[in-house]
Protein backbone atom coordinates (compact mmCIF):
# COMPACT_ATOMS: atom_id res chain seq x y z
CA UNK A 1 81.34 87.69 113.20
CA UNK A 2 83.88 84.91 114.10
CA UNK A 3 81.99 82.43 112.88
CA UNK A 4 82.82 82.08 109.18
CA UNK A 5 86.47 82.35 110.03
CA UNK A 6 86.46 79.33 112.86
CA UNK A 7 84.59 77.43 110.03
CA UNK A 8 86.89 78.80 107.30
CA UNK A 9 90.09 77.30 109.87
CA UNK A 10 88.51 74.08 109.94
CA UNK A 11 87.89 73.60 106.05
CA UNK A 12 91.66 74.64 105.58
CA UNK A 13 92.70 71.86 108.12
CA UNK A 14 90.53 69.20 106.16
CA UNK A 15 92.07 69.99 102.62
CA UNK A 16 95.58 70.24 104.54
CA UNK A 17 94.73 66.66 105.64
CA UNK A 18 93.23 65.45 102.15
CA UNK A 19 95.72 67.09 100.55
CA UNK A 20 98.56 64.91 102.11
CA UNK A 21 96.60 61.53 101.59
CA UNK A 22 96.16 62.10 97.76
CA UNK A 23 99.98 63.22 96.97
CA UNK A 24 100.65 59.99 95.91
CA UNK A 25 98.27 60.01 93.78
CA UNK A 26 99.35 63.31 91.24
CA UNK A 27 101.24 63.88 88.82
CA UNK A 28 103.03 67.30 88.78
CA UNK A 29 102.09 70.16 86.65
CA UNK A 30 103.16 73.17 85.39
CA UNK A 31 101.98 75.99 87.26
CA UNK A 32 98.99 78.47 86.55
CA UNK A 33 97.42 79.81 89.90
CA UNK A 34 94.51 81.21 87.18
CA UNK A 35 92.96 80.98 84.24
CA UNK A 36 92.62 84.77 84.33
CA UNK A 37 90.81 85.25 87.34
CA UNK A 38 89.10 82.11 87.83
CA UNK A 39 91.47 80.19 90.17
CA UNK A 40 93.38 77.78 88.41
CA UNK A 41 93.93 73.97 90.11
CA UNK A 42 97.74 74.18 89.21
CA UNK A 43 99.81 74.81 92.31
CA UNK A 44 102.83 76.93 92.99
CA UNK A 45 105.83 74.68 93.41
CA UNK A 46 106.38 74.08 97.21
CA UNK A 47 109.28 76.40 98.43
CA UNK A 48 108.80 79.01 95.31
CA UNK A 49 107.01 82.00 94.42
CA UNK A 50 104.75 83.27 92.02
CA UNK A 51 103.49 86.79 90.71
CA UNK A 52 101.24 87.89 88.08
CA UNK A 53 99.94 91.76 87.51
CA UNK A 54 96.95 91.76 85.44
CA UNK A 55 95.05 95.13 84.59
CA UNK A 56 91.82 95.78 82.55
CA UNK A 57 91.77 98.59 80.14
CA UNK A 58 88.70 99.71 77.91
CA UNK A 59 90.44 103.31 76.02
CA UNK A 60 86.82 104.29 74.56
CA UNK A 61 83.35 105.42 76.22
CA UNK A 62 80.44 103.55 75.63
CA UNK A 63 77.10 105.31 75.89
CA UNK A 64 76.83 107.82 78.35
CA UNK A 65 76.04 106.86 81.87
CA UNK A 66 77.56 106.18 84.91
CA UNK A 67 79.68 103.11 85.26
CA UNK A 68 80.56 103.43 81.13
CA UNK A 69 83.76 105.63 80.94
CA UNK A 70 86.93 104.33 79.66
CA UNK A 71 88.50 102.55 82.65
CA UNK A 72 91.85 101.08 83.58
CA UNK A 73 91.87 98.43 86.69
CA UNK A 74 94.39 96.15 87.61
CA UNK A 75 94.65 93.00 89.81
CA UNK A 76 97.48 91.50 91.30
CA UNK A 77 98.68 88.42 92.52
CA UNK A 78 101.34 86.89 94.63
CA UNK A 79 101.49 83.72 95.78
CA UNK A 80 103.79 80.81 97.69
CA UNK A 81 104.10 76.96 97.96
CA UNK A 82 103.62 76.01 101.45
CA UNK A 83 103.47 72.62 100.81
CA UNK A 84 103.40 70.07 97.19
CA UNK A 85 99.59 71.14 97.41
CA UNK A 86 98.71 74.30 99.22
CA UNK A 87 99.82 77.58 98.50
CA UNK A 88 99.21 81.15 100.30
CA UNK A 89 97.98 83.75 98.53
CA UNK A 90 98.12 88.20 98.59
CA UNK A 91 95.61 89.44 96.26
CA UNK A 92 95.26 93.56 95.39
CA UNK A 93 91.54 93.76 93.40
CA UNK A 94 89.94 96.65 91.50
CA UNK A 95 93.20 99.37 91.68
CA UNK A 96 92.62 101.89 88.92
CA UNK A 97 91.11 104.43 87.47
CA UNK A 98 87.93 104.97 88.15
CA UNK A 99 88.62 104.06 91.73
CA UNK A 100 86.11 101.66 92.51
CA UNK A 101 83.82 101.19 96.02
CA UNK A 102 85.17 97.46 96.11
CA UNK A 103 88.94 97.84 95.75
CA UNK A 104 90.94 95.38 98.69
CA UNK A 105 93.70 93.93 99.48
CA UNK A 106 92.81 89.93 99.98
CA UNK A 107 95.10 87.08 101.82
CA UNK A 108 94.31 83.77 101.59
CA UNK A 109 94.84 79.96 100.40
CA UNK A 110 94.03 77.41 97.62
CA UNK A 111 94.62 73.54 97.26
CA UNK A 112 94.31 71.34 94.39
CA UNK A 113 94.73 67.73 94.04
CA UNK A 114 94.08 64.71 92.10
CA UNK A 115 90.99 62.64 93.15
CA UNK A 116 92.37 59.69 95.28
CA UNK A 117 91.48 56.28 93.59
CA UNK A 118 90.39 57.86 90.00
CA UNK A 119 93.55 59.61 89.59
CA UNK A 120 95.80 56.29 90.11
CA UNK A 121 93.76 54.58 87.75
CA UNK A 122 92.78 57.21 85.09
CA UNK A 123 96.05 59.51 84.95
CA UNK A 124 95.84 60.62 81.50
CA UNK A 125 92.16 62.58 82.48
CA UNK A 126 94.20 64.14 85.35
CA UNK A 127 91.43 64.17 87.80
CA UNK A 128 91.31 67.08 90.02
CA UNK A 129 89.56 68.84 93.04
CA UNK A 130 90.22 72.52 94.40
CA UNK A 131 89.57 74.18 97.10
CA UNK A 132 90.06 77.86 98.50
CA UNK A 133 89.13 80.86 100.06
CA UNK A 134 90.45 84.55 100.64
CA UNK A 135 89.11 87.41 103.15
CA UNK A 136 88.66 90.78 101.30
CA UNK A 137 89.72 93.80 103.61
CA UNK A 138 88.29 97.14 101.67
CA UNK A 139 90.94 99.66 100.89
CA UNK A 140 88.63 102.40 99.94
CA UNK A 141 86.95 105.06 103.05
CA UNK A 142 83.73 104.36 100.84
CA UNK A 143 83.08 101.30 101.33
CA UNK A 144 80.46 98.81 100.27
CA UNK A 145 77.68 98.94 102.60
CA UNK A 146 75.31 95.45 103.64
CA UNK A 147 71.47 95.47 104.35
CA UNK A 148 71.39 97.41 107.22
CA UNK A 149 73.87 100.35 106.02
CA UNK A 150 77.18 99.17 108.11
CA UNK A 151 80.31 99.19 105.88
CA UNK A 152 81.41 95.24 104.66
CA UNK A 153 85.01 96.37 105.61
CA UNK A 154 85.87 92.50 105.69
CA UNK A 155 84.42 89.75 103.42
CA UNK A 156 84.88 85.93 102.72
CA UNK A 157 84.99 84.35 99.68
CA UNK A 158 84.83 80.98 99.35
CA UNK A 159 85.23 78.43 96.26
CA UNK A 160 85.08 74.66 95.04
CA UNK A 161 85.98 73.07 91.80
CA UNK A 162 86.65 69.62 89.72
CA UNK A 163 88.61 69.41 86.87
CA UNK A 164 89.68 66.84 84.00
CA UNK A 165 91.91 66.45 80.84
CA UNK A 166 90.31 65.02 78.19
CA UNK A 167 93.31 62.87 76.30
CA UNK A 168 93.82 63.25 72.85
CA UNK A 169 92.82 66.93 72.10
CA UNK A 170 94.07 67.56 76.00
CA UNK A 171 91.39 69.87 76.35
CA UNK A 172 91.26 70.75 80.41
CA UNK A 173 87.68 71.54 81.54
CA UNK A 174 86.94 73.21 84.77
CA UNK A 175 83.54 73.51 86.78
CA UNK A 176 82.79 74.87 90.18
CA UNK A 177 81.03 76.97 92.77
CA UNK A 178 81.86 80.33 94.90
CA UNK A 179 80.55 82.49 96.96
CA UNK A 180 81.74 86.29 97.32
CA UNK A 181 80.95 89.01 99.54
CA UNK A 182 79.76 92.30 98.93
CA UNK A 183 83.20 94.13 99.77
CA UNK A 184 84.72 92.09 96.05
CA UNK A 185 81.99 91.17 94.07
CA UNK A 186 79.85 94.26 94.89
CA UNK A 187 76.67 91.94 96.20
CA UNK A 188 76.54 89.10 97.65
CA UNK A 189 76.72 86.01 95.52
CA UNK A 190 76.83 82.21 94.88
CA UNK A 191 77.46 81.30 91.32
CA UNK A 192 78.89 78.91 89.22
CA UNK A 193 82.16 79.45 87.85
CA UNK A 194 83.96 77.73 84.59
CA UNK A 195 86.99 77.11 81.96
CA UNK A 196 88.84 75.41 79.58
CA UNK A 197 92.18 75.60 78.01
CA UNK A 198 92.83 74.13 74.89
CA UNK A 199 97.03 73.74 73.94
CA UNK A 200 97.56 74.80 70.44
CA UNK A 201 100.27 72.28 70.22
CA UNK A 202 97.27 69.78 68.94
CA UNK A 203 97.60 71.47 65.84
CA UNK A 204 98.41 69.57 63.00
CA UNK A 205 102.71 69.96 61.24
CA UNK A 206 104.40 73.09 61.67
CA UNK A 207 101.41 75.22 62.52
CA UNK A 208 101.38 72.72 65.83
CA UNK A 209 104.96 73.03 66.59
CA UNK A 210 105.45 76.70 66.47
CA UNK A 211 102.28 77.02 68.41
CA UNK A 212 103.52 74.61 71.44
CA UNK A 213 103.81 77.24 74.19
CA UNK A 214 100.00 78.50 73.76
CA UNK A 215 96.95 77.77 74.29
CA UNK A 216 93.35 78.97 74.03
CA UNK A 217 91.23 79.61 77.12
CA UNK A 218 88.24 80.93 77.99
CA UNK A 219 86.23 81.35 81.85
CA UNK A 220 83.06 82.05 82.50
CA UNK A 221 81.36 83.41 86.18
CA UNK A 222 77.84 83.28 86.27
CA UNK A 223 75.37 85.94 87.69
CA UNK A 224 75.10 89.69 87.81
CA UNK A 225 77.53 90.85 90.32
CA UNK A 226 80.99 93.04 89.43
CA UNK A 227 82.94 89.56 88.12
CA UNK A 228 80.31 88.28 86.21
CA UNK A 229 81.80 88.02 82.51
CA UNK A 230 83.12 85.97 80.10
CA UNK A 231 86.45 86.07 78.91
CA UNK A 232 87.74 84.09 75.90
CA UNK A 233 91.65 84.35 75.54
CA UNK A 234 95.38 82.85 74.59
CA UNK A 235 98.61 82.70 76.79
CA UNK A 236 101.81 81.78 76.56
CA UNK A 237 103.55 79.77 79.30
CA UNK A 238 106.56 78.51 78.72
CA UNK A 239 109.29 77.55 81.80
CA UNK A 240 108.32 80.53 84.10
CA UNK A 241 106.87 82.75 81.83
CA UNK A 242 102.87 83.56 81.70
CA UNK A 243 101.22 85.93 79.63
CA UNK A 244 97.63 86.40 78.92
CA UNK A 245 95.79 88.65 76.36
CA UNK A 246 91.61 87.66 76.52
CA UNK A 247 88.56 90.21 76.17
CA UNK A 248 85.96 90.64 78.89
CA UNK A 249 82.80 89.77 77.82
CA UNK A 250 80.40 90.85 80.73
CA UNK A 251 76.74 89.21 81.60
CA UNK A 252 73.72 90.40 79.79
CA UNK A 253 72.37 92.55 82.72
CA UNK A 254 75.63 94.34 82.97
CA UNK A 255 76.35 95.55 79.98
CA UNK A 256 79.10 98.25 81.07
CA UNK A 257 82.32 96.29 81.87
CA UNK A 258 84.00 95.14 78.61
CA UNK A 259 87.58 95.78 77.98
CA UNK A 260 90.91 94.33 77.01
CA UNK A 261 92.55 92.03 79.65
CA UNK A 262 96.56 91.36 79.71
CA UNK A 263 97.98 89.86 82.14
CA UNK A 264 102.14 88.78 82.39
CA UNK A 265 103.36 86.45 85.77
CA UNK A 266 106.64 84.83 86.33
CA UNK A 267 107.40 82.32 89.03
CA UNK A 268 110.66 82.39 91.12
């Protein structure tokens, strides 16, 4: 039972260690901890905090059948700057209405940081790798059960990802890996995970210039478990100020979960 946790220390004392090597090779950034719920590979400023409430709402019924009622679910997230590139992270997921069997409270840590060498020498791509993982503890008395019918009260989940700026448009593409347990994502899963956010500022004239504080964004998790959607969307960050507005998309063998997302976060 210890054993993903011993290995989960030693992966946080490697990035810890990378991490401090490759500060002199970033260039600060405004801070995002997500996209909307894929992580982000912005940082909290060391010393500060950030929070962010995001909730899911779908006001109308789709066909009958369990799993298809009007819903309203909210996530939230609070995190701090340990150091320039690792922050600490308190996660509530799945509070709402209808409760759900994989609602938790999660604590946990992410790094990101430019790629030593290619960040140096291509700074305008903004070259970046992320790392991080949280540990799900269920909240509900009905909890998730595994294979053999014993309640996943405590979980791991576990992700990787590599990003870049492409210069000119400024386009920031994201592409990774994670793995979930049953306790968050409802199964267990490995998947591949996605995003890009596109500033509006690109625009051409005055449409550009009253647009420079959003951008459009989109994330994708592939699979079939309880995250797997797509979610195209626009925020505004601007100083300290997030929000988000997107619309949840979910996975063809779902089919149940779509529903307005907003999400507001301030950092402080």
């Amino acid at each position: 039972m210890l054993g993903p946790f011993r290995t989960a220390t030693r992966v946080a004392a490697l990035v810890v260690v990378l991490s401090a090597v490759s500060s002199l090779a970033v260039r600060s950034a405004a801070a995002q901890q997500t996209i909307i719920n894929v992580p982000s590979v912005d940082q909290t400023p060391k010393g500060r905090w950030f929070f962010l409430h995001e909730s899911q709402v779908r006001a109308w019924d789709l066909n009958a059948g369990a799993g298809r009622e009007s819903f309203w679910l909210t996530t939230n997230f609070l995190t701090y700057g340990l150091t320039k590139h690792v922050e600490l992270a308190l996660t509530t997921y799945n509070i709402g209405t209808p409760s759900k069997a994989n609602s938790s409270i999660g604590l946990g840590w992410k790094t990101a940081f430019g790629i030593p060498g290619l960040a140096r020498r291509h700074p305008r791509w903004e070259p970046k790798i992320g790392f991080g993982q949280m540990v799900p503890v269920s909240i509900r008395r009905t909890r998730m059960l595994d294979s053999a019918g014993i309640p996943d009260r405590i979980g791991l989940w576990s992700y990787a990802q590599a990003s870049v700026r492409i210069p000119g448009p400024q386009t920031r593409l994201m592409v990774g890996v994670s793995n979930g347990a049953r306790n968050l994502f409802k199964q267990p899963t490995t998947h591949a995970i996605a995003s890009w956010e596109q500033p509006l500022k690109v625009l051409p004239g005055a449409l550009g210039r009253s647009l420079e504080h959003v951008n459009f964004l989109g994330e994708w998790w592939s699979g079939s478990h309880d995250f797997a959607d797509f979610v195209p969307g626009l925020n505004y960050h601007h100083n300290d100020l997030v929000v988000i507005v997107g619309y949840k998309i979910p996975n063809a063998r779902q089919g149940a979960g779509h529903g307005l997302i907003f999400e507001i976060g301030t950092t402080f």
